[in-house]
Protein backbone atom coordinates (compact mmCIF):
# COMPACT_ATOMS: atom_id res chain seq x y z
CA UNK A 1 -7.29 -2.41 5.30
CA UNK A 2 -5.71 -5.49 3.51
CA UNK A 3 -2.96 -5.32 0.94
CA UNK A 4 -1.76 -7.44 -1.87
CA UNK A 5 1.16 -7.53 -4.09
CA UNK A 6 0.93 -9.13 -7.63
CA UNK A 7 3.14 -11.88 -8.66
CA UNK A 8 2.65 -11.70 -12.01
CA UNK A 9 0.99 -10.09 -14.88
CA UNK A 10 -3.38 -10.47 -14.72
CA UNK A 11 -5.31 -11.44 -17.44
CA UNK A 12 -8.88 -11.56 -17.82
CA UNK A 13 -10.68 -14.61 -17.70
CA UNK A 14 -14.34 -13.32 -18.01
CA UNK A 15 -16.38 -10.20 -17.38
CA UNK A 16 -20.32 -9.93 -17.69
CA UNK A 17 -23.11 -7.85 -16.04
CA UNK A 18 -25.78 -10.77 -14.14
CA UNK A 19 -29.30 -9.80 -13.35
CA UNK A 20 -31.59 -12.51 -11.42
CA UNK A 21 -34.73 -11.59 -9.41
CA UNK A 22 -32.65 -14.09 -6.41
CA UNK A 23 -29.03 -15.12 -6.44
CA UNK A 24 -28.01 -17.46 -3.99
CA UNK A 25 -23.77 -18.93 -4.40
CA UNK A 26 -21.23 -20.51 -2.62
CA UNK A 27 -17.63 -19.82 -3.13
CA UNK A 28 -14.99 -22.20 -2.40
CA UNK A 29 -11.50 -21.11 -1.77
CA UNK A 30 -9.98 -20.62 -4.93
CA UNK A 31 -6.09 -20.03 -5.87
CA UNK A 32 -4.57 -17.13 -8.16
CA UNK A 33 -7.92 -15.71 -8.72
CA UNK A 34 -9.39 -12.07 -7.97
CA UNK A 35 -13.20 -10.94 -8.86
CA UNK A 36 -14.30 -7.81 -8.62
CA UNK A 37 -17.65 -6.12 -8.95
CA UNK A 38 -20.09 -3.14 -8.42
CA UNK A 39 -24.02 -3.38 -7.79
CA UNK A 40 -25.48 -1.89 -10.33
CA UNK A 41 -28.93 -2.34 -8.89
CA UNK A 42 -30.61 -3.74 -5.54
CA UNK A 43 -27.94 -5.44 -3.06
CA UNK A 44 -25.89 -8.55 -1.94
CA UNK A 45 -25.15 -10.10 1.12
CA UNK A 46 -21.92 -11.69 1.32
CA UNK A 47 -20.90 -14.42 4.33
CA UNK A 48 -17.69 -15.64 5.36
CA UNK A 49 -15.90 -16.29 8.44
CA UNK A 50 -14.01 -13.59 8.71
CA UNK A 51 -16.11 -10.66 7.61
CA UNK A 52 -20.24 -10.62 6.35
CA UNK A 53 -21.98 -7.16 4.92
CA UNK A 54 -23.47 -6.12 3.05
CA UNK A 55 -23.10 -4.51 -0.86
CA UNK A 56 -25.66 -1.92 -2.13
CA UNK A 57 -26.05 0.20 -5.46
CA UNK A 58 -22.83 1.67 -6.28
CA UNK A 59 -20.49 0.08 -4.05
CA UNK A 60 -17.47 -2.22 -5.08
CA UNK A 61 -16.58 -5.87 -4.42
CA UNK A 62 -13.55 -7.56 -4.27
CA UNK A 63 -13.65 -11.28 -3.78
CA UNK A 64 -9.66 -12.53 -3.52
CA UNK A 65 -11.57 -16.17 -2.88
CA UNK A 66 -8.81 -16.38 -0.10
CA UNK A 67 -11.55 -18.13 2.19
CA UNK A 68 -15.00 -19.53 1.67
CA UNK A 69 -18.11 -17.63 1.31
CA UNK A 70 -21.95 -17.02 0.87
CA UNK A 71 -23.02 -14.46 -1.69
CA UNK A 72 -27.01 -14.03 -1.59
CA UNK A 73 -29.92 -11.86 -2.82
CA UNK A 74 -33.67 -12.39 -1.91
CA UNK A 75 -34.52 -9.47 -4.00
CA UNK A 76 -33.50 -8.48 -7.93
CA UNK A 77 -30.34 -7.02 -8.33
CA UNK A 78 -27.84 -6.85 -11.15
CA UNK A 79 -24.03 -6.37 -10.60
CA UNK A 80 -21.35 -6.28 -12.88
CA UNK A 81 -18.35 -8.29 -12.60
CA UNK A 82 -14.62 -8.93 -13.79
CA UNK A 83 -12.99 -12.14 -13.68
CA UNK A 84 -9.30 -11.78 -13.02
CA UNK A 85 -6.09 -14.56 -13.46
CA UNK A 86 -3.33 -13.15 -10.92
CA UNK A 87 -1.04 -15.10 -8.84
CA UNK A 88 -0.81 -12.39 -5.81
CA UNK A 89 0.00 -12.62 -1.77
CA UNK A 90 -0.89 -10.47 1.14
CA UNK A 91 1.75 -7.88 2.33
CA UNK A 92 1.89 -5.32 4.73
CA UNK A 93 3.91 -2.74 2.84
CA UNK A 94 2.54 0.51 2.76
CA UNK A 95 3.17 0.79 -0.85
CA UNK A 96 1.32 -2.35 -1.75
CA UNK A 97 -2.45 -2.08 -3.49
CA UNK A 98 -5.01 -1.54 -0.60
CA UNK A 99 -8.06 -3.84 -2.03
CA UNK A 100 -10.66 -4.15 0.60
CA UNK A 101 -13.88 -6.55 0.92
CA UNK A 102 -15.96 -3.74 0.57
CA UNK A 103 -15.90 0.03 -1.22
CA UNK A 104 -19.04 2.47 -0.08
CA UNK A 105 -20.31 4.26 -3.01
CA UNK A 106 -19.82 7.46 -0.82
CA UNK A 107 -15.84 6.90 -1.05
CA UNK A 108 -17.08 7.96 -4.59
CA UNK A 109 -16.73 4.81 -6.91
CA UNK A 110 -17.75 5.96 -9.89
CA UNK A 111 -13.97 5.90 -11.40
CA UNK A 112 -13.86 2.28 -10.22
CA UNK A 113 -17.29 1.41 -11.77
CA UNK A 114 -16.36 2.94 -15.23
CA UNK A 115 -13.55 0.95 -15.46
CA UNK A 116 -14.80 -2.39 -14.70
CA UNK A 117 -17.91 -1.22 -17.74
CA UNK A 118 -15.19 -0.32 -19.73
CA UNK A 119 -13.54 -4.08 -19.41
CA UNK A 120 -17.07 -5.34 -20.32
CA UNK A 121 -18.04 -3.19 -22.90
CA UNK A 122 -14.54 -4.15 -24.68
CA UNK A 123 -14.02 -7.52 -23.53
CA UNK A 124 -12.95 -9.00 -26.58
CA UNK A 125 -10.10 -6.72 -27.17
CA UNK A 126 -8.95 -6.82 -23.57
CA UNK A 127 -9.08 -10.53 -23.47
CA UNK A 128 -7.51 -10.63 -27.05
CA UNK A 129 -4.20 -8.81 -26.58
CA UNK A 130 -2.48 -9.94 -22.92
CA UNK A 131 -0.94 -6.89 -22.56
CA UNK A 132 -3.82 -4.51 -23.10
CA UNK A 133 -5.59 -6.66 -20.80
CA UNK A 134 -3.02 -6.55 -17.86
CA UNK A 135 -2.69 -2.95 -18.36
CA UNK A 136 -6.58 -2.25 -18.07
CA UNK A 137 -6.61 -4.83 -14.82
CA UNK A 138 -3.77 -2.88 -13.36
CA UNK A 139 -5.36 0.94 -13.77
CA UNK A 140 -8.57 -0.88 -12.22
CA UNK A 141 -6.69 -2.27 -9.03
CA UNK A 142 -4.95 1.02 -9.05
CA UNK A 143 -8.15 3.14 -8.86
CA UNK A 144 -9.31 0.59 -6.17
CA UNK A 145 -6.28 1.31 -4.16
CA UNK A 146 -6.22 5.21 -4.50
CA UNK A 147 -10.05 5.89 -3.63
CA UNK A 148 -9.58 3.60 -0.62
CA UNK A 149 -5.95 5.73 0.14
CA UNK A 150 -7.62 8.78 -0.18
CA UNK A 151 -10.10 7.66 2.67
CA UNK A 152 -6.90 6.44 5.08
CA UNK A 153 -5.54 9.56 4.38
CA UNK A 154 -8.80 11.08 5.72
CA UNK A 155 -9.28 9.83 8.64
CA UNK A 156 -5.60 9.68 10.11
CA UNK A 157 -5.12 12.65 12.70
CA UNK A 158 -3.46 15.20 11.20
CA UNK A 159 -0.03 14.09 13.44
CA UNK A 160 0.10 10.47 12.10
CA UNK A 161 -0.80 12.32 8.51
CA UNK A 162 2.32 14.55 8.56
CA UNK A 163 4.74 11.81 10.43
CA UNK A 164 4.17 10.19 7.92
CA UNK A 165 4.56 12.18 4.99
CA UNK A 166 7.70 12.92 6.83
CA UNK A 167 8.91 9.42 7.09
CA UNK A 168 8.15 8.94 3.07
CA UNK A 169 9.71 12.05 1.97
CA UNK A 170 13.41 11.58 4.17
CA UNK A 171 13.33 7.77 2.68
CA UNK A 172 13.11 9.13 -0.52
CA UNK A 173 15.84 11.52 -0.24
CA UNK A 174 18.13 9.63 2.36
CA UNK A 175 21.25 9.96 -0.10
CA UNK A 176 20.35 14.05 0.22
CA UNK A 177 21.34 16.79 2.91
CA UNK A 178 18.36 16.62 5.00
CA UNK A 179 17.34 19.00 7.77
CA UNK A 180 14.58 19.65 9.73
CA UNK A 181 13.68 23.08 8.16
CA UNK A 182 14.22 21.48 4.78
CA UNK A 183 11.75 18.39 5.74
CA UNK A 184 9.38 21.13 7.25
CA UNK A 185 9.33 23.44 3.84
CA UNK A 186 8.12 20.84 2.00
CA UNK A 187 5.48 19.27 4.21
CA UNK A 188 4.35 23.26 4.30
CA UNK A 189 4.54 22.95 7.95
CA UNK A 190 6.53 25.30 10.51
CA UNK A 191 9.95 23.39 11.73
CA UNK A 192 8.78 23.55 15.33
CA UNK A 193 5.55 21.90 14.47
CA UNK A 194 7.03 19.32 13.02
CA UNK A 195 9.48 18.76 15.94
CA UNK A 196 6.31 18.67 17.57
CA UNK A 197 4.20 16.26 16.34
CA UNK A 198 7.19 13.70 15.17
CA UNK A 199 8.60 13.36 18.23
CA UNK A 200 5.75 12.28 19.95
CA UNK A 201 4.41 9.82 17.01
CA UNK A 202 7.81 8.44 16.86
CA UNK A 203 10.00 9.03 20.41
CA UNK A 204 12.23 10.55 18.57
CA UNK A 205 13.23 14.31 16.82
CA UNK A 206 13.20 14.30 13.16
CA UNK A 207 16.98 14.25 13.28
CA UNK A 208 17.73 11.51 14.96
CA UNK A 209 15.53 9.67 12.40
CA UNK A 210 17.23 10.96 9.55
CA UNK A 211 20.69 10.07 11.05
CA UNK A 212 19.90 6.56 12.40
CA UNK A 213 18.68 6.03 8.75
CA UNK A 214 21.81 6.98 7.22
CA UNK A 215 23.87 5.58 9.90
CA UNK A 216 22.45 2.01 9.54
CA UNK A 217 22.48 2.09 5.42
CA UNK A 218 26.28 3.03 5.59
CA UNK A 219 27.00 0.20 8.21
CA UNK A 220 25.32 -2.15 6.13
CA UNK A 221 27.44 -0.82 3.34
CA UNK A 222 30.80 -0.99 4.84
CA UNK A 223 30.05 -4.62 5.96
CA UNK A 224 28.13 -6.05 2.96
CA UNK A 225 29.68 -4.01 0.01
CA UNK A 226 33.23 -3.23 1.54
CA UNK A 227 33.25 0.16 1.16
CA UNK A 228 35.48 2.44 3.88
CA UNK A 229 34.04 4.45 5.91
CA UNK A 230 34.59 7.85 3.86
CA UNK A 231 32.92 6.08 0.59
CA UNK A 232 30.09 4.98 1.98
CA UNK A 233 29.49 8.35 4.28
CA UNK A 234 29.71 10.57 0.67
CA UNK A 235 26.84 8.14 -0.73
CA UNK A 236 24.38 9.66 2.52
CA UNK A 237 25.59 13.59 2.09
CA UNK A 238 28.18 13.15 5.31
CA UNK A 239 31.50 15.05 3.73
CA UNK A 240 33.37 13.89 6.83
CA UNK A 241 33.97 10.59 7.98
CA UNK A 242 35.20 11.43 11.39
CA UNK A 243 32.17 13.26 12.01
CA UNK A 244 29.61 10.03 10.92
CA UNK A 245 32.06 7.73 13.70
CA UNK A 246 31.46 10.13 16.46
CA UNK A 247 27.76 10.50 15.68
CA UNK A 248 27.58 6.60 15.33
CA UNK A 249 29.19 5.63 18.45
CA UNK A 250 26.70 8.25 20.23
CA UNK A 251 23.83 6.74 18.36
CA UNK A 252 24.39 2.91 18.64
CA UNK A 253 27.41 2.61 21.52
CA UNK A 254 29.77 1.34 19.23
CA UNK A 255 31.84 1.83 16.74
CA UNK A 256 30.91 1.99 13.21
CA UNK A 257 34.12 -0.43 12.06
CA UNK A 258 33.16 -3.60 15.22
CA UNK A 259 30.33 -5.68 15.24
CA UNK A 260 27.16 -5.02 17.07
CA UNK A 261 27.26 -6.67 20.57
CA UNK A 262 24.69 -8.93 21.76
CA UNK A 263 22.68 -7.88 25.08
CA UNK A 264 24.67 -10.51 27.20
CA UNK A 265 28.44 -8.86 26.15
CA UNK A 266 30.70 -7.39 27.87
């Protein structure tokens, strides 16, 4: 699924509910613009060159206008639609607001279609005060992102699901103590399981993750913040330094204080 990051605060620029026994458009690629919409009634067909479906009652629409495309109907339909300023840019963090083409009503969009009502319903406030207006676009997109989240989540296999719960929860507490048991306990998953399934999503035991995590940040603290070895070992839960240079030098193949050596060194 794509992913976008926002680069500033939205604003609204328009939001109205269209009915027309036909609708036939064509979109030109537009910059720092977002449009989003649910059928309300009947269905669209949208074109473009990189992806054409089609929209029926209750589903969600998000144009970014990143490329060109045909929006028809031969039939009635109404949809309702929200207009939205944004200057925003693709990423591929995992953290960053999943926004798809295309939400099925069955990934249960009724949240998402009460929100963008609620924007037209109360348009003039929204549009009125900026900040009441970012804030409404921003629990929207937000909705958007965790209904679509919700069906990742879904359909990963249940290894991927918990190596990856994993992986969040140990880069959230990399300054903490971390074991395996401890990781395990609050996944709600047996240690050995875990073992299991993270080694072979990942080549690796959940240990040697945690410590090649916490070895690199401290490396890139004693070179780029000049901290010893000891200081920058307490900030990762190691209490001894001598300890974190053996483990290093096992890890990596050299020591924590040199420089890494390029494939062609001696």
């Amino acid at each position: 699924m794509r992913s976008i990051e926002l680069n500033n605060l939205p604003r609204i620029l328009f939001s109205h509910i269209y009915k027309a026994e036909s609708y036939h458009n064509s979109f030109a690629k537009k910059e720092s613009f977002i449009e989003i919409s649910y059928i309300f009634e009947g269905s669209l067909t949208v074109e473009a060159s990189d992806q054409s479906f089609c929209a029926t009652k209750g589903d969600v629409v998000c144009f970014l206008h990143d490329t060109p495309k045909l929006v028809s109907a031969d039939e009635y339909h109404c949809h309702h639609t929200v207009g939205i300023k944004v200057d925003w840019s693709f990423s591929s963090d995992e953290n960053a607001i999943i926004l798809p083409k295309l939400t099925k009503v069955e990934n249960n969009t009724a949240s998402i279609c009460r929100l963008i009502d609620d924007i037209i319903h109360n348009q003039i406030a929204y549009r009125s005060s900026s900040a009441k207006g970012a804030a409404k676009i921003l629990e929207l997109l937000c909705a958007i992102d965790q209904q679509n989240r919700k069906l990742q989540t879904t359909n990963q296999p249940s290894e991927l699901l918990y190596t990856n719960r994993a992986k969040s929860y140990i880069e959230q507490n990399i300054h903490s103590p971390l074991t395996q048991s401890s990781v395990a306990e609050h996944l709600g998953i047996s240690p050995e399981y875990l073992c299991s399934v993270f080694k072979k999503s990942e080549g690796m035991t959940v240990m040697r993750y945690v410590n090649t995590l916490k070895l690199e940040n401290i490396k890139t603290l004693m070179d780029n913040a000049n901290l010893k070895l000891y200081e920058a070992a307490a900030i990762y839960g190691y209490s001894d330094p001598n300890y974190v240079s053996r483990l290093f030098k096992k890890l990596f193949g050299y020591n924590i204080s040199e420089k890494p050596r390029l494939p062609h060194e001696p």
